[in-house]
PDB file of N, CA and C in Angstrom:
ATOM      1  N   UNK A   1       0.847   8.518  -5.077  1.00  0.00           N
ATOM      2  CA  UNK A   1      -0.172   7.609  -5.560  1.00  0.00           C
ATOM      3  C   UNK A   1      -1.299   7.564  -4.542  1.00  0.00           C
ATOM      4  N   UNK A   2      -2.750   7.567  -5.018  1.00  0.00           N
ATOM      5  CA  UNK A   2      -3.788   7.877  -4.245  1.00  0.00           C
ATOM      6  C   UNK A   2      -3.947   5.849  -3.818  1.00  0.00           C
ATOM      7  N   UNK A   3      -4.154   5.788  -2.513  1.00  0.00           N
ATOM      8  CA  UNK A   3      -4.624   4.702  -2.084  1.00  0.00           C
ATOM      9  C   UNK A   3      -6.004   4.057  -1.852  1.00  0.00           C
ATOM     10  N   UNK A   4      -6.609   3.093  -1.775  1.00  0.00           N
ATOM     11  CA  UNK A   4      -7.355   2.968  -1.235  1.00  0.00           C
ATOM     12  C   UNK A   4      -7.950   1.687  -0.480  1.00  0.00           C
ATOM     13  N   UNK A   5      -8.427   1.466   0.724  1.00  0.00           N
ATOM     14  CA  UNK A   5      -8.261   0.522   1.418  1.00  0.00           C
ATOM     15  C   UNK A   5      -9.883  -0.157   1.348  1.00  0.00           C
ATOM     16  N   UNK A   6      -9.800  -1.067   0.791  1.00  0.00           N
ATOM     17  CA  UNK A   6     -11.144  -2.297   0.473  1.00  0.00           C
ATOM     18  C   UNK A   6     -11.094  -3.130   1.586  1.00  0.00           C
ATOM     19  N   UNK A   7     -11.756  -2.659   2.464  1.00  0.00           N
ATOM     20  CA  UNK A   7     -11.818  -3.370   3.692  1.00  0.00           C
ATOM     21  C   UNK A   7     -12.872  -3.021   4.721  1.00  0.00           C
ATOM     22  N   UNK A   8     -13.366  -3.373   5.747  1.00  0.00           N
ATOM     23  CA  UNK A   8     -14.165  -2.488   6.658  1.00  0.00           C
ATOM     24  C   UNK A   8     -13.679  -1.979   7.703  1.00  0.00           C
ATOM     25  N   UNK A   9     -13.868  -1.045   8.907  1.00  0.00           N
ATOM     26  CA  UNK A   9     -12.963  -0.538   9.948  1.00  0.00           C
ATOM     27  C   UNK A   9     -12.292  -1.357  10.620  1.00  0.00           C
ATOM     28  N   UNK A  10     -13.429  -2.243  10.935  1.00  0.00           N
ATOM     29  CA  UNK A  10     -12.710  -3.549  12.026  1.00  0.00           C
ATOM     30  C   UNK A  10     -11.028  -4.084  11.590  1.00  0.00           C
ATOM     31  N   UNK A  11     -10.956  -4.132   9.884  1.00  0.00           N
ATOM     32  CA  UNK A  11      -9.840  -4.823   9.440  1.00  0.00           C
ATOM     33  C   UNK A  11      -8.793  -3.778   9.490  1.00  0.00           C
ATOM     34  N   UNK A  12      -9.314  -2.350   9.032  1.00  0.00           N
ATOM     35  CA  UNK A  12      -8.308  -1.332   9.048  1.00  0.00           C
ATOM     36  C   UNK A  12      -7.546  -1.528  10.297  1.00  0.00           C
ATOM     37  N   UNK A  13      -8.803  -1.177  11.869  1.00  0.00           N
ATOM     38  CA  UNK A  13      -8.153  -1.429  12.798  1.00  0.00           C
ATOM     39  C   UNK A  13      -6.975  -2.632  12.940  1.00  0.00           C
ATOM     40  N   UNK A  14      -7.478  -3.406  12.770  1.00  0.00           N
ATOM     41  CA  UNK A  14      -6.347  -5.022  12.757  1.00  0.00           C
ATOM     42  C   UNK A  14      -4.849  -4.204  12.518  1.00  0.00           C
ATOM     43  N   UNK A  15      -5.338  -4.228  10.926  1.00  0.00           N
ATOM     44  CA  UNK A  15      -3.978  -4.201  10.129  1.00  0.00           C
ATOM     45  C   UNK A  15      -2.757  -2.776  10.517  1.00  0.00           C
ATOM     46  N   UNK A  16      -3.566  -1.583  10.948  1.00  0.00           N
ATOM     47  CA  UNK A  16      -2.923  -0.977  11.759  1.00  0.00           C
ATOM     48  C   UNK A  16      -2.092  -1.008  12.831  1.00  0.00           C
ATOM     49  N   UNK A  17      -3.189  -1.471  13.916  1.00  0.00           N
ATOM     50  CA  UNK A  17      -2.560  -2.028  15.533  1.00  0.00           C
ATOM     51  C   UNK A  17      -1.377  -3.682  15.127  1.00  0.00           C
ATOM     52  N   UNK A  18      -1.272  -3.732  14.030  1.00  0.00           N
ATOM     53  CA  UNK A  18      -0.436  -4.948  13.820  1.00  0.00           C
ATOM     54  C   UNK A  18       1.198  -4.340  13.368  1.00  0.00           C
ATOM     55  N   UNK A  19       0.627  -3.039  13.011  1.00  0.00           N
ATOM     56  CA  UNK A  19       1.851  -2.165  12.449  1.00  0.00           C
ATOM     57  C   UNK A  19       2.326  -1.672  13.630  1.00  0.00           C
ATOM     58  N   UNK A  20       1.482  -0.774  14.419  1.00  0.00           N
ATOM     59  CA  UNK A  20       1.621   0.450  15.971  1.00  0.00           C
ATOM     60  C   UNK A  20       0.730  -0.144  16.851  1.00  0.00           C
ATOM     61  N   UNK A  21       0.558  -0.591  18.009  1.00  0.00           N
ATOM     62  CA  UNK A  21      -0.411  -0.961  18.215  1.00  0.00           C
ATOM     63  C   UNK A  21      -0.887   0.175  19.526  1.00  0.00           C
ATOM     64  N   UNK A  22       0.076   1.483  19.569  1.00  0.00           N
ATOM     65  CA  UNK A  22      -0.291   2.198  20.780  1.00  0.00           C
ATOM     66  C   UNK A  22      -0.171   3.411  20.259  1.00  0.00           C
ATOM     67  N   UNK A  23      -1.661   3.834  19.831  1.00  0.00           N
ATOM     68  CA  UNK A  23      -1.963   5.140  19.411  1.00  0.00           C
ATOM     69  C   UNK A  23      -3.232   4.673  19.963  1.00  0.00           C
ATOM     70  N   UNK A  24      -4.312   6.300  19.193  1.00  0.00           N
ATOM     71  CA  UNK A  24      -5.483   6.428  18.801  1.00  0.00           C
ATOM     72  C   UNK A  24      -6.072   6.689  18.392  1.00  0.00           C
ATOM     73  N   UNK A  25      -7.459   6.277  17.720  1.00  0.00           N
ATOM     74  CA  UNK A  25      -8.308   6.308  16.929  1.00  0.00           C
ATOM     75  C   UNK A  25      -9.051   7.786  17.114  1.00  0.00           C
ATOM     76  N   UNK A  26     -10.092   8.035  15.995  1.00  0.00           N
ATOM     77  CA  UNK A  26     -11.087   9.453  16.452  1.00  0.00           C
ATOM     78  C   UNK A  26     -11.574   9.605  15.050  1.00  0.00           C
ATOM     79  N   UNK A  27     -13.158   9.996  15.441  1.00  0.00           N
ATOM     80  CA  UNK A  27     -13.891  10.095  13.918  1.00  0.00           C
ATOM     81  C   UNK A  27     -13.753  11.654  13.580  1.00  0.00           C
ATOM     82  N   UNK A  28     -13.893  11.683  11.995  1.00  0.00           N
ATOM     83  CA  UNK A  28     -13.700  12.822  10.996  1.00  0.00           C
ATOM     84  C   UNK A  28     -14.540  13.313  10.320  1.00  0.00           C
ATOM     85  N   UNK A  29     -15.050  14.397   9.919  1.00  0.00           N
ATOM     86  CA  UNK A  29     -16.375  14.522   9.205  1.00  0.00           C
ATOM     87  C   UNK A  29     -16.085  13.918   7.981  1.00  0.00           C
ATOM     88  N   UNK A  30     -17.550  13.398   7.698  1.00  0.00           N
ATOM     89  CA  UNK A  30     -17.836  12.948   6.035  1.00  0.00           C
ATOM     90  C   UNK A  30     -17.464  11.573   6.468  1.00  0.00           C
ATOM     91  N   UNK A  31     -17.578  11.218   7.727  1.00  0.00           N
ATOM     92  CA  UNK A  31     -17.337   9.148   7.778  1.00  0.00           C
ATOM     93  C   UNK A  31     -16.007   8.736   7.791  1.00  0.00           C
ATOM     94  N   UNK A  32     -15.171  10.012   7.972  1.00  0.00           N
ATOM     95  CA  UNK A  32     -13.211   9.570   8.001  1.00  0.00           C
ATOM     96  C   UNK A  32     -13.274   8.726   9.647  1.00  0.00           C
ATOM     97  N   UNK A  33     -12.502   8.037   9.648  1.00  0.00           N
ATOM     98  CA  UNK A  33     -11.511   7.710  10.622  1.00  0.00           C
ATOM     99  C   UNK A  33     -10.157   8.245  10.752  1.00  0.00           C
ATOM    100  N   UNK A  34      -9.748   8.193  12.018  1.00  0.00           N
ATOM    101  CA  UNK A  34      -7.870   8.913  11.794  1.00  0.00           C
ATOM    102  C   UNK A  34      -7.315   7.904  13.302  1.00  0.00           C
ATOM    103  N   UNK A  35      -5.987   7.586  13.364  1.00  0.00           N
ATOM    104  CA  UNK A  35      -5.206   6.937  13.680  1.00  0.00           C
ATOM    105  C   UNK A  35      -4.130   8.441  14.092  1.00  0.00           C
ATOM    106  N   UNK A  36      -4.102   7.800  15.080  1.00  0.00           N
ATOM    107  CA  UNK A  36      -2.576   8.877  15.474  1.00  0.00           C
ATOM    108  C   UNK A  36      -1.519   8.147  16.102  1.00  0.00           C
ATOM    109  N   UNK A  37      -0.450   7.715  15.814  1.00  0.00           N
ATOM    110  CA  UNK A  37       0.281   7.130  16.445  1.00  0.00           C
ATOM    111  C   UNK A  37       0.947   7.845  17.846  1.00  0.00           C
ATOM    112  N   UNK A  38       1.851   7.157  19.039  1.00  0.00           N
ATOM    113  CA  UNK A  38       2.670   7.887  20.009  1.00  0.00           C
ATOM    114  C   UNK A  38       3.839   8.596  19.345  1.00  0.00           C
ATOM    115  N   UNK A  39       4.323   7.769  17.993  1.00  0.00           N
ATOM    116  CA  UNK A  39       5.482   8.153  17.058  1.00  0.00           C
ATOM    117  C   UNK A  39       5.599   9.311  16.488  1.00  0.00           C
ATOM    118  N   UNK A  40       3.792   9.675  15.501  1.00  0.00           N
ATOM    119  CA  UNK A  40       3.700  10.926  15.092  1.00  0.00           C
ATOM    120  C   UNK A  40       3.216  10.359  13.814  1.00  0.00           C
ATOM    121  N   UNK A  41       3.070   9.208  13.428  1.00  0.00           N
ATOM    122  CA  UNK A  41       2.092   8.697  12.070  1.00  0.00           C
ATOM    123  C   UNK A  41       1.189   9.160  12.318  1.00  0.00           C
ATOM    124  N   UNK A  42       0.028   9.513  11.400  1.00  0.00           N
ATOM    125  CA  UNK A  42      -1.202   9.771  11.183  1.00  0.00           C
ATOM    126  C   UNK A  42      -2.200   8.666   9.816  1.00  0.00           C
ATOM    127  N   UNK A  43      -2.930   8.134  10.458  1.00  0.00           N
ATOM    128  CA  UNK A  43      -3.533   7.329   8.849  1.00  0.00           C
ATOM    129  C   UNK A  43      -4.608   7.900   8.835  1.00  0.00           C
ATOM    130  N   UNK A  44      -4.750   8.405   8.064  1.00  0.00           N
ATOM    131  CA  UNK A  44      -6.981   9.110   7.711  1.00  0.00           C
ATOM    132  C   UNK A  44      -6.942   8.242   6.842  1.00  0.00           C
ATOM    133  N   UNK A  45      -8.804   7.514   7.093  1.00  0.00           N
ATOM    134  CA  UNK A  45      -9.496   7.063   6.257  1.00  0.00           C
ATOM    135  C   UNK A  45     -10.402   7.583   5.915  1.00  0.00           C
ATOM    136  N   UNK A  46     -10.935   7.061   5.183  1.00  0.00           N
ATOM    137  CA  UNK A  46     -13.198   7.506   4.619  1.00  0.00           C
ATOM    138  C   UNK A  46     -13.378   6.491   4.241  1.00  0.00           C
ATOM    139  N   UNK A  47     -14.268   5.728   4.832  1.00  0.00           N
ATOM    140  CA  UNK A  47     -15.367   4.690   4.501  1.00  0.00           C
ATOM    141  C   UNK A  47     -15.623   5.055   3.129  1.00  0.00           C
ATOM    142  N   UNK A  48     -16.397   5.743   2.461  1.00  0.00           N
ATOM    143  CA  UNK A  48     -17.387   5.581   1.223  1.00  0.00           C
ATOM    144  C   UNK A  48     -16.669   5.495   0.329  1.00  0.00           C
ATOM    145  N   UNK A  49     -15.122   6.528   0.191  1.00  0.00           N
ATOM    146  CA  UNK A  49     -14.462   6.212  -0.776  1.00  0.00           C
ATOM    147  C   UNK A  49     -13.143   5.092  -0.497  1.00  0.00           C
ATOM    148  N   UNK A  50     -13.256   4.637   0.301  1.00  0.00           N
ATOM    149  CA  UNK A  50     -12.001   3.663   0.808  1.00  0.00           C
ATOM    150  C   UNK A  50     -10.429   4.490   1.186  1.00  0.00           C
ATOM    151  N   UNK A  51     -10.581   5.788   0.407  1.00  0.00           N
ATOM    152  CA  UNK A  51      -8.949   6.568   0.314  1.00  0.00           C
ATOM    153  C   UNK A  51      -8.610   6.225   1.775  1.00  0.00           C
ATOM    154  N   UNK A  52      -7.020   6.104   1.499  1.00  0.00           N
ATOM    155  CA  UNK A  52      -6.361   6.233   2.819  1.00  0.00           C
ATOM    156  C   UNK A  52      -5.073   6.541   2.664  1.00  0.00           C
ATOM    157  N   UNK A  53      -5.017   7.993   3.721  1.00  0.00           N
ATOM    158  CA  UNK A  53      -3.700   9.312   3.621  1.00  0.00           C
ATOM    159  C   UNK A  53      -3.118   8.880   4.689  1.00  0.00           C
ATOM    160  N   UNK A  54      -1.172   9.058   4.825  1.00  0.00           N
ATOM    161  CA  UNK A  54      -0.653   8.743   5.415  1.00  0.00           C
ATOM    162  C   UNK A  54      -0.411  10.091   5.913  1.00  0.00           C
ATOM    163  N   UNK A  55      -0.209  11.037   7.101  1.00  0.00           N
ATOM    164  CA  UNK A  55       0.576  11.863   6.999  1.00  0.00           C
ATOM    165  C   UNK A  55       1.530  11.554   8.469  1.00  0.00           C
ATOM    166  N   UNK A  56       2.677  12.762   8.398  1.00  0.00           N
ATOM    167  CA  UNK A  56       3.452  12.813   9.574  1.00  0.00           C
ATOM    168  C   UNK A  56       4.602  12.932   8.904  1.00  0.00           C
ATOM    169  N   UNK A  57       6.327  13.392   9.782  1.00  0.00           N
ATOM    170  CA  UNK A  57       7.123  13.925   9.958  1.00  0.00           C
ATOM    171  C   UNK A  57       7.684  12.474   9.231  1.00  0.00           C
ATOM    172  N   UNK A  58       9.125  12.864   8.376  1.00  0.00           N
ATOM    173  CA  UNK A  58      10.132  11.969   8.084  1.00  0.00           C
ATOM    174  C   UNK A  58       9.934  10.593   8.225  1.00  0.00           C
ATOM    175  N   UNK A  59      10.862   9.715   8.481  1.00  0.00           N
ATOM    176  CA  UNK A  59      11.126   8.061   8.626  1.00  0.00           C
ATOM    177  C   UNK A  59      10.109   7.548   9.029  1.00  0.00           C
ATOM    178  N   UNK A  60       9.641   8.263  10.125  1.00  0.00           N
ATOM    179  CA  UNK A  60       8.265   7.496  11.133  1.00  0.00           C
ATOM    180  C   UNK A  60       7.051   7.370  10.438  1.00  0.00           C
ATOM    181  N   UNK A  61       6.494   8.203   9.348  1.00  0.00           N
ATOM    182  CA  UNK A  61       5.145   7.768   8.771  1.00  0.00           C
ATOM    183  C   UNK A  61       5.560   6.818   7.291  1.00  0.00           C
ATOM    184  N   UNK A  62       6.817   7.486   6.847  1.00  0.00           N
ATOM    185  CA  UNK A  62       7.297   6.315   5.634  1.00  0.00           C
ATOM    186  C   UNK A  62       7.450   4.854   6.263  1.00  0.00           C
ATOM    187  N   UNK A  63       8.199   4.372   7.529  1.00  0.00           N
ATOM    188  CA  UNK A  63       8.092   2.789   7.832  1.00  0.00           C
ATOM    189  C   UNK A  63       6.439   2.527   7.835  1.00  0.00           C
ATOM    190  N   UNK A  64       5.733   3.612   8.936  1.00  0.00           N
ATOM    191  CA  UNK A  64       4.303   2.913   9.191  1.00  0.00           C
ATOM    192  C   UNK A  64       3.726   2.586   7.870  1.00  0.00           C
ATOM    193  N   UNK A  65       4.144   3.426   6.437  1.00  0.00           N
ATOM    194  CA  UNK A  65       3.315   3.582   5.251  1.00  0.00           C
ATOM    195  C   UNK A  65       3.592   1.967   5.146  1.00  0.00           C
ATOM    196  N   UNK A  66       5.124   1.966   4.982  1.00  0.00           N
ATOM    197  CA  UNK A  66       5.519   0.533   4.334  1.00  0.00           C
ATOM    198  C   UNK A  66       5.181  -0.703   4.948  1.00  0.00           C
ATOM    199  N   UNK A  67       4.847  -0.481   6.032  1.00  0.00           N
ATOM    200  CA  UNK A  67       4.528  -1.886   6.965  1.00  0.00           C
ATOM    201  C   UNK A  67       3.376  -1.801   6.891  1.00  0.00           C
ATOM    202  N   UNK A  68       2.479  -0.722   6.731  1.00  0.00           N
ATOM    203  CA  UNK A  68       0.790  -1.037   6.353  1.00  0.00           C
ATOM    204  C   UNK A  68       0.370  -1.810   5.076  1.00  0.00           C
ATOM    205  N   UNK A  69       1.426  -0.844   4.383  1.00  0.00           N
ATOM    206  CA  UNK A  69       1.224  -1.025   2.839  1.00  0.00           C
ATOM    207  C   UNK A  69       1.283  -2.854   2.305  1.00  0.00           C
ATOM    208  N   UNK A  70       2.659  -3.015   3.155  1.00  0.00           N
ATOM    209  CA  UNK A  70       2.837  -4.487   2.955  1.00  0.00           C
ATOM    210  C   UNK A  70       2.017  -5.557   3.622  1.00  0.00           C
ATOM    211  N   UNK A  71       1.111  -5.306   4.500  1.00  0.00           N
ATOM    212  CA  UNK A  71       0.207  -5.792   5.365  1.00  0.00           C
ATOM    213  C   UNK A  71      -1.351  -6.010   4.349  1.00  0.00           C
ATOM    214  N   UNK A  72      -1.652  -5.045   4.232  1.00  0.00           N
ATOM    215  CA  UNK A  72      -2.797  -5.037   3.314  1.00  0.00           C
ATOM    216  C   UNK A  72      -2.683  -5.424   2.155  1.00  0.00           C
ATOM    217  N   UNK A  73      -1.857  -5.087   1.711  1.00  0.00           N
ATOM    218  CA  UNK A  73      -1.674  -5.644  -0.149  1.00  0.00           C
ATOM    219  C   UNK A  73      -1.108  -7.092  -0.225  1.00  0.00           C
ATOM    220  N   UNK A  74      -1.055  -7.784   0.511  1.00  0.00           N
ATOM    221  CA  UNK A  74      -0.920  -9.157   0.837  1.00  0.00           C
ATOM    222  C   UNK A  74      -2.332  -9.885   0.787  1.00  0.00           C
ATOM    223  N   UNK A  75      -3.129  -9.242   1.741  1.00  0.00           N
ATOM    224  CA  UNK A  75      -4.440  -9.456   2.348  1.00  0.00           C
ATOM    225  C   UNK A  75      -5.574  -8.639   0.700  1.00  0.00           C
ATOM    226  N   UNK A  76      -4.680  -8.459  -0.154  1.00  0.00           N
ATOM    227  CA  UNK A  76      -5.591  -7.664  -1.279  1.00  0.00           C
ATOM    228  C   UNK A  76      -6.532  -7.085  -0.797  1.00  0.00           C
ATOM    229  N   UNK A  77      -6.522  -5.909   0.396  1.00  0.00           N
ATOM    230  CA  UNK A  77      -7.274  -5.191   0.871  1.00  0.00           C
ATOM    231  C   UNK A  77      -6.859  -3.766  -0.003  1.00  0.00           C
ATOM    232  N   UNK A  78      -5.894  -3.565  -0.881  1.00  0.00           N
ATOM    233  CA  UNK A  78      -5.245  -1.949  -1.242  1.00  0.00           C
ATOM    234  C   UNK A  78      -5.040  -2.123  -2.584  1.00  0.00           C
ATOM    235  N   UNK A  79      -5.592  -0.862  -3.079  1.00  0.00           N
ATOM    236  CA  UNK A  79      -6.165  -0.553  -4.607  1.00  0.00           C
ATOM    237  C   UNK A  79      -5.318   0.722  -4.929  1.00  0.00           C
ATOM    238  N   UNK A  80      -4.761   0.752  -6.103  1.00  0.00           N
ATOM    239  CA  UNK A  80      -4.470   1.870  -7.038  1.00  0.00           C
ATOM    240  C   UNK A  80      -5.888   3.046  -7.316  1.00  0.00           C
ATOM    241  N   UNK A  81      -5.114   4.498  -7.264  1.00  0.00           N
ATOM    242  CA  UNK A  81      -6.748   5.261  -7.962  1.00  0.00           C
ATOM    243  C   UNK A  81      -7.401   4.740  -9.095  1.00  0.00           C
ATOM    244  N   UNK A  82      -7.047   3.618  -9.916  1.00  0.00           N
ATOM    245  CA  UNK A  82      -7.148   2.903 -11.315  1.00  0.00           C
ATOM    246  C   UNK A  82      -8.144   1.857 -10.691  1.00  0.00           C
ATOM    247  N   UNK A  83      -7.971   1.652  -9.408  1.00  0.00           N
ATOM    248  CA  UNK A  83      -8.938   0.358  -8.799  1.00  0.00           C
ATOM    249  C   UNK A  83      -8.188  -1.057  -8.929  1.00  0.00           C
ATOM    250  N   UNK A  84      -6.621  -1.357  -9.378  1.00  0.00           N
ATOM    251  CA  UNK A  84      -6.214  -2.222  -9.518  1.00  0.00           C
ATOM    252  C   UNK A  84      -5.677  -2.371  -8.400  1.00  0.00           C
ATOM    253  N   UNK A  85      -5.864  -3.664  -7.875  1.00  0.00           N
ATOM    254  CA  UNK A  85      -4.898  -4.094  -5.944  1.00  0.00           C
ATOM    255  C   UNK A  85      -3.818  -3.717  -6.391  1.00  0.00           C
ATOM    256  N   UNK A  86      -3.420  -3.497  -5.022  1.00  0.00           N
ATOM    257  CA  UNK A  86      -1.145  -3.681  -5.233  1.00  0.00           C
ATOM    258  C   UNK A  86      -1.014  -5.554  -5.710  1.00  0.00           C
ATOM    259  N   UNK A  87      -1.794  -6.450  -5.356  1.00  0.00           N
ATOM    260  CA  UNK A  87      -1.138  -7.289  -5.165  1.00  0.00           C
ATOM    261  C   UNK A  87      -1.012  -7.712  -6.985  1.00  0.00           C
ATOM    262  N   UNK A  88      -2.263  -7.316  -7.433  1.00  0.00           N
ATOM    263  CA  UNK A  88      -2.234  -7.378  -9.153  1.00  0.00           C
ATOM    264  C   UNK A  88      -1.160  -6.613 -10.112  1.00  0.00           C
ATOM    265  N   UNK A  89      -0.915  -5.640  -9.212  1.00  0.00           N
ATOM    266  CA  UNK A  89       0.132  -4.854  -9.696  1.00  0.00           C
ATOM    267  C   UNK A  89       1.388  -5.658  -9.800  1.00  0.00           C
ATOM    268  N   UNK A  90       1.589  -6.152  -8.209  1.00  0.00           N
ATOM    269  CA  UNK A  90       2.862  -6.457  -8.593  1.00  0.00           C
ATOM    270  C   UNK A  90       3.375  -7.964  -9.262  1.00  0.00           C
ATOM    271  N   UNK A  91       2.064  -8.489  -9.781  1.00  0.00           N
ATOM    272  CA  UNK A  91       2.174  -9.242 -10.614  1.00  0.00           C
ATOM    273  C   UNK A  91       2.196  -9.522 -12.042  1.00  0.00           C
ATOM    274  N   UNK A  92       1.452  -8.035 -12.398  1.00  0.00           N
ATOM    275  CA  UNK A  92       2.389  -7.617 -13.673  1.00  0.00           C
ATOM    276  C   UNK A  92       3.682  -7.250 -13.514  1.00  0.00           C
ATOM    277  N   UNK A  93       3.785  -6.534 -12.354  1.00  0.00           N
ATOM    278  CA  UNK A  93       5.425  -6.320 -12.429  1.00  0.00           C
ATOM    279  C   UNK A  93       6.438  -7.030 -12.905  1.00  0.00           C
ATOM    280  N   UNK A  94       5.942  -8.317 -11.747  1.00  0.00           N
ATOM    281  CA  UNK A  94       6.802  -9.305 -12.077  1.00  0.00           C
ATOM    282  C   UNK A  94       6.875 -10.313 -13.233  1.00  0.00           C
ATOM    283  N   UNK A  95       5.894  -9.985 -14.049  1.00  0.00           N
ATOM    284  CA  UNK A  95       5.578 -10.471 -15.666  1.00  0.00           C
ATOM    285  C   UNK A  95       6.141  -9.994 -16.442  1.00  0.00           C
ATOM    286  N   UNK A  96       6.077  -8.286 -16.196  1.00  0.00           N
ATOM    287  CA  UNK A  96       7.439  -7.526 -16.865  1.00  0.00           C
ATOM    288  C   UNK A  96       8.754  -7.608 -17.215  1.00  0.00           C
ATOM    289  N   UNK A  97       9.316  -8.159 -15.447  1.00  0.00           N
ATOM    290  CA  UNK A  97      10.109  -8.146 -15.283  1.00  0.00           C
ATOM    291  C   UNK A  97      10.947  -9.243 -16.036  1.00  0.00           C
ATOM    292  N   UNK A  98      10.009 -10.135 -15.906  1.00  0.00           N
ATOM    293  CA  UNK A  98      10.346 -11.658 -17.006  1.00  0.00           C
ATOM    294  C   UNK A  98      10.569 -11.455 -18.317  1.00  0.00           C
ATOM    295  N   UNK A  99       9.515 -10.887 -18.632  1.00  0.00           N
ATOM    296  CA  UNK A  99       9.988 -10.466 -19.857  1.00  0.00           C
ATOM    297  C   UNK A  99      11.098  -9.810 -20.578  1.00  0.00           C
ATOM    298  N   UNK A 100      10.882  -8.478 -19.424  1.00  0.00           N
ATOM    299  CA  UNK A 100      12.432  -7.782 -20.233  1.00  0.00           C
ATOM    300  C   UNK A 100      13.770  -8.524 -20.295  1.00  0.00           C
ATOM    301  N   UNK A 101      13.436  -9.827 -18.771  1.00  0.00           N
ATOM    302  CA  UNK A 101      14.936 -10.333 -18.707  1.00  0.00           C
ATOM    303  C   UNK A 101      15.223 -11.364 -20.133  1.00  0.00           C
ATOM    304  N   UNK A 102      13.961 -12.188 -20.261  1.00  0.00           N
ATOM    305  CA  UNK A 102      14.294 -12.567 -21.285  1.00  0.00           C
ATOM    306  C   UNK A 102      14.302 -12.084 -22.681  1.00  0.00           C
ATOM    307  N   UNK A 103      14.114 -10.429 -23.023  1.00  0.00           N
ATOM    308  CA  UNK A 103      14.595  -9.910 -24.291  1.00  0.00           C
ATOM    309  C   UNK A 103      15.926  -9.638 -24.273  1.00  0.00           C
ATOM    310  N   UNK A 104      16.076  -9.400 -22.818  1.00  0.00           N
ATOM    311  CA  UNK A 104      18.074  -9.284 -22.387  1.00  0.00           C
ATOM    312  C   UNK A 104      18.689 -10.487 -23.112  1.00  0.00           C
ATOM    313  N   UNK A 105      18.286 -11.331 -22.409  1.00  0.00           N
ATOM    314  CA  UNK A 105      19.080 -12.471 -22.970  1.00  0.00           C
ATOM    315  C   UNK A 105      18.854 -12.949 -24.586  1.00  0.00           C
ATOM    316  N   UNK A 106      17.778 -12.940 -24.983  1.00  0.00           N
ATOM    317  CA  UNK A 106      17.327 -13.288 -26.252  1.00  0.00           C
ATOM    318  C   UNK A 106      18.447 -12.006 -27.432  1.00  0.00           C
ATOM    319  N   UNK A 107      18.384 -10.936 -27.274  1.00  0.00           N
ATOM    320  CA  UNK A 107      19.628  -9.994 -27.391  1.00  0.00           C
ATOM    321  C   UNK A 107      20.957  -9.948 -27.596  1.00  0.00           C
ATOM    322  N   UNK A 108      21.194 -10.811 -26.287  1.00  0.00           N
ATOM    323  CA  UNK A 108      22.922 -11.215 -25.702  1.00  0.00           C
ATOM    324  C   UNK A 108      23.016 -12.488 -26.901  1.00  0.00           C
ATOM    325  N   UNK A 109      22.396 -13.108 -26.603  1.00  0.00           N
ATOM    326  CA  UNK A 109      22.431 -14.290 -28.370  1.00  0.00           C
ATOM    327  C   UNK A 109      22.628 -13.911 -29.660  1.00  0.00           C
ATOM    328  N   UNK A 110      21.439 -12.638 -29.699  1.00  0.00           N
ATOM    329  CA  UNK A 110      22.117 -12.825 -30.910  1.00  0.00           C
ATOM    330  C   UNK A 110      22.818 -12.076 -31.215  1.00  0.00           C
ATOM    331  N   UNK A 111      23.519 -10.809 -30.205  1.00  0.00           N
ATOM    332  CA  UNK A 111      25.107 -10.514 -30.861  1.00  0.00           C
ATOM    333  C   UNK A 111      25.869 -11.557 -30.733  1.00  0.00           C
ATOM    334  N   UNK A 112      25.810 -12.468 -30.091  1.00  0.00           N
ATOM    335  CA  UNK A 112      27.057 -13.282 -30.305  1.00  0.00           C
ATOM    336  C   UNK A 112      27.243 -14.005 -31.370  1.00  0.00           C
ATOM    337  N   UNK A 113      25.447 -13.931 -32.367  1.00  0.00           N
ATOM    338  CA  UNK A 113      26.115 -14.788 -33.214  1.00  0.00           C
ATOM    339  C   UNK A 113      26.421 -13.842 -34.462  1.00  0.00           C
ATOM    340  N   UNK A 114      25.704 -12.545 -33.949  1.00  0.00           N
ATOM    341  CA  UNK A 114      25.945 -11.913 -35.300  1.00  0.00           C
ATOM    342  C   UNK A 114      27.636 -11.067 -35.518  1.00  0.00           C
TER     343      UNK A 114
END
């Protein structure tokens, strides 16, 4: 899923160094930023389009993903390629989720009575 971070550098920085706080930064052509962790995470950004790529080896860039991910989409700083936040997302989710439970149950009724 393509990301993208609605925010300005200053906050990227924050929300990063709140995840790793001992790497470093370095600019990219076309207005990217990149993050390198001591671990071996990598975060590239671009200003104009907000995208933001996680890369790096196994466990170590999947936690940083998830602890960024959960950092920003709190802060409704992180958008779907659709432009919808995570945080909207996961509030349909959880609308969904209501729902289906209660067709479960609405279901479980009426075999019992049928």
């Amino acid at each position: 899923m393509t990301l993208r971070f609605r925010g300005n550098y200053t906050k990227l920085q924050r929300y990063v160094s709140t995840v790793d706080p001992r790497g470093r930064w370095r600019d990219l052509e076309h207005g990217g930023k990149q993050y390198r962790t001591d671990k071996g995470a990598i975060v590239n950004w671009w200003k104009a389009s907000g995208k933001i790529l996680f890369q790096g080896q196994g466990s170590v860039v999947s936690k940083f993903e998830q602890a960024f991910t959960a950092i920003a989409s709190t802060k409704g700083r992180l958008e779907n390629e659709d432009g919808k936040s995570l945080r909207d997302l996961e509030r349909e989710n959880e609308t969904l989720r209501a729902l289906i439970a209660d067709v479960l149950l609405e279901n479980a009724r009426l075999r019992r009575f049928s």
